[in-house]
C-alpha atoms as a PDB file:
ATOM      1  CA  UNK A   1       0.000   0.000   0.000  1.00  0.00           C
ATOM      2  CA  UNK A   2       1.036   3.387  -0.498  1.00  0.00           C
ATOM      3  CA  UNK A   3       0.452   6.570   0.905  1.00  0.00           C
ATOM      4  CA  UNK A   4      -1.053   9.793  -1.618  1.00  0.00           C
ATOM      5  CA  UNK A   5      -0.936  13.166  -0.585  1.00  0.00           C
ATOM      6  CA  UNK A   6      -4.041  15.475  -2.572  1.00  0.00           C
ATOM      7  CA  UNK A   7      -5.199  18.819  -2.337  1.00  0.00           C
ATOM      8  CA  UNK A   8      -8.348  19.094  -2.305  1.00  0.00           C
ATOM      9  CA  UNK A   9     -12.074  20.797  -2.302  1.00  0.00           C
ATOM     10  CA  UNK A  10     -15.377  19.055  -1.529  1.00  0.00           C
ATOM     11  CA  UNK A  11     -17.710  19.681  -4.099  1.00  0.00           C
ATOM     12  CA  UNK A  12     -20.785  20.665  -1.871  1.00  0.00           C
ATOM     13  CA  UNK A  13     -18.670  23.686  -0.281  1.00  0.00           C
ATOM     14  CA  UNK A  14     -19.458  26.471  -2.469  1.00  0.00           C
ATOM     15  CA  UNK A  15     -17.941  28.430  -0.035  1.00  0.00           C
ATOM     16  CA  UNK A  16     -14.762  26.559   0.194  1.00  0.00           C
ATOM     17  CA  UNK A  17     -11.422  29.122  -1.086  1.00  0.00           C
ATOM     18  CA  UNK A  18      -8.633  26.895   0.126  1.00  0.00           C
ATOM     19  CA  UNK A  19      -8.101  23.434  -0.577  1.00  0.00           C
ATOM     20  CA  UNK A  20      -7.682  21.185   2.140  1.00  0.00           C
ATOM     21  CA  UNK A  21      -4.856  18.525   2.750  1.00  0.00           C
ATOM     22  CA  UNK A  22      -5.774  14.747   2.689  1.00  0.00           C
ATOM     23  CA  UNK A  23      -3.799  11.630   3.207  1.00  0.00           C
ATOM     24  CA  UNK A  24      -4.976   8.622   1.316  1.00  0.00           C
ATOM     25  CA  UNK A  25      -3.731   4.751   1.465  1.00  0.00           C
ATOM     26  CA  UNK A  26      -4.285   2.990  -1.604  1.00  0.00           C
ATOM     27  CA  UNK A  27      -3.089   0.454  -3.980  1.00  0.00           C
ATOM     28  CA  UNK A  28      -2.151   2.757  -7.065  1.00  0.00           C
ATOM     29  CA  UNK A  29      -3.240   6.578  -7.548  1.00  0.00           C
ATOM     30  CA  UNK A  30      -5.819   5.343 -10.258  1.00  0.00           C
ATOM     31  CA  UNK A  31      -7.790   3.719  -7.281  1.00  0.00           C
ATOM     32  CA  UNK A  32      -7.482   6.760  -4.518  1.00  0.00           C
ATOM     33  CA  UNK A  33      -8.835   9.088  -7.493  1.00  0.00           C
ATOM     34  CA  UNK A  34     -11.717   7.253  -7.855  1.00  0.00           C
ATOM     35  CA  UNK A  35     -12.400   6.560  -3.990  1.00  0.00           C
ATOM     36  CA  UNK A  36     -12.707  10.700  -3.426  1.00  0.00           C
ATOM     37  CA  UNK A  37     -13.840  11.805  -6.735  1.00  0.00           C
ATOM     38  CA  UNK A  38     -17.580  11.456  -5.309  1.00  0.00           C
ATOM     39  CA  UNK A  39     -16.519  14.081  -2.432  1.00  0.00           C
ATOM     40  CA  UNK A  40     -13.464  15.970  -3.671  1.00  0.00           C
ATOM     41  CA  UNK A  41     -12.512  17.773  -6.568  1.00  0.00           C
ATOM     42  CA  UNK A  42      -8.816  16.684  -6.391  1.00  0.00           C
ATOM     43  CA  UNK A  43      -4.977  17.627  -7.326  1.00  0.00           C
ATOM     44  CA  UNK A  44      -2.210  14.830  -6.597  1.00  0.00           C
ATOM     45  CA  UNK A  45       0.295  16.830  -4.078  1.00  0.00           C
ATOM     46  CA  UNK A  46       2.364  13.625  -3.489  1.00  0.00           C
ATOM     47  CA  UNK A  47       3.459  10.559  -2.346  1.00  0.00           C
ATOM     48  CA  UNK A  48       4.734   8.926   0.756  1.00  0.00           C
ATOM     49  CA  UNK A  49       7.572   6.243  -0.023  1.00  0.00           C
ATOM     50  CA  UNK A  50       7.926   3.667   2.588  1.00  0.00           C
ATOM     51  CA  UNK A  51      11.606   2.521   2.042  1.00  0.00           C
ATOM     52  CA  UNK A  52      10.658  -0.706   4.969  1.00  0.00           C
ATOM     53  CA  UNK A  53       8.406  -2.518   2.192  1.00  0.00           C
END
């Protein structure tokens, strides 16, 4: 598993002017995307590398 970084804005916050920070653990970046594009309108910001796996 590996660890995504996005910034992001929830869709139903109109009012919403900065994007938030959330941490995501997934499989691949293709499966993350589609787990918050429901909620989020989303940027990739980064990744975590865990150097122990």
């Amino acid at each position: 598993m590996k660890i995504f970084i996005f910034a992001a804005i929830e869709r139903a916050n109109t009012d919403q002017q900065l994007p938030i920070k959330i941490k995501c653990v997934a499989e691949n970046y293709h499966q993350e995307k589609a787990m918050l594009s429901g909620e989020y309108i989303t940027t990739w910001a980064g990744q975590i590398i865990n150097r122990k796996e």
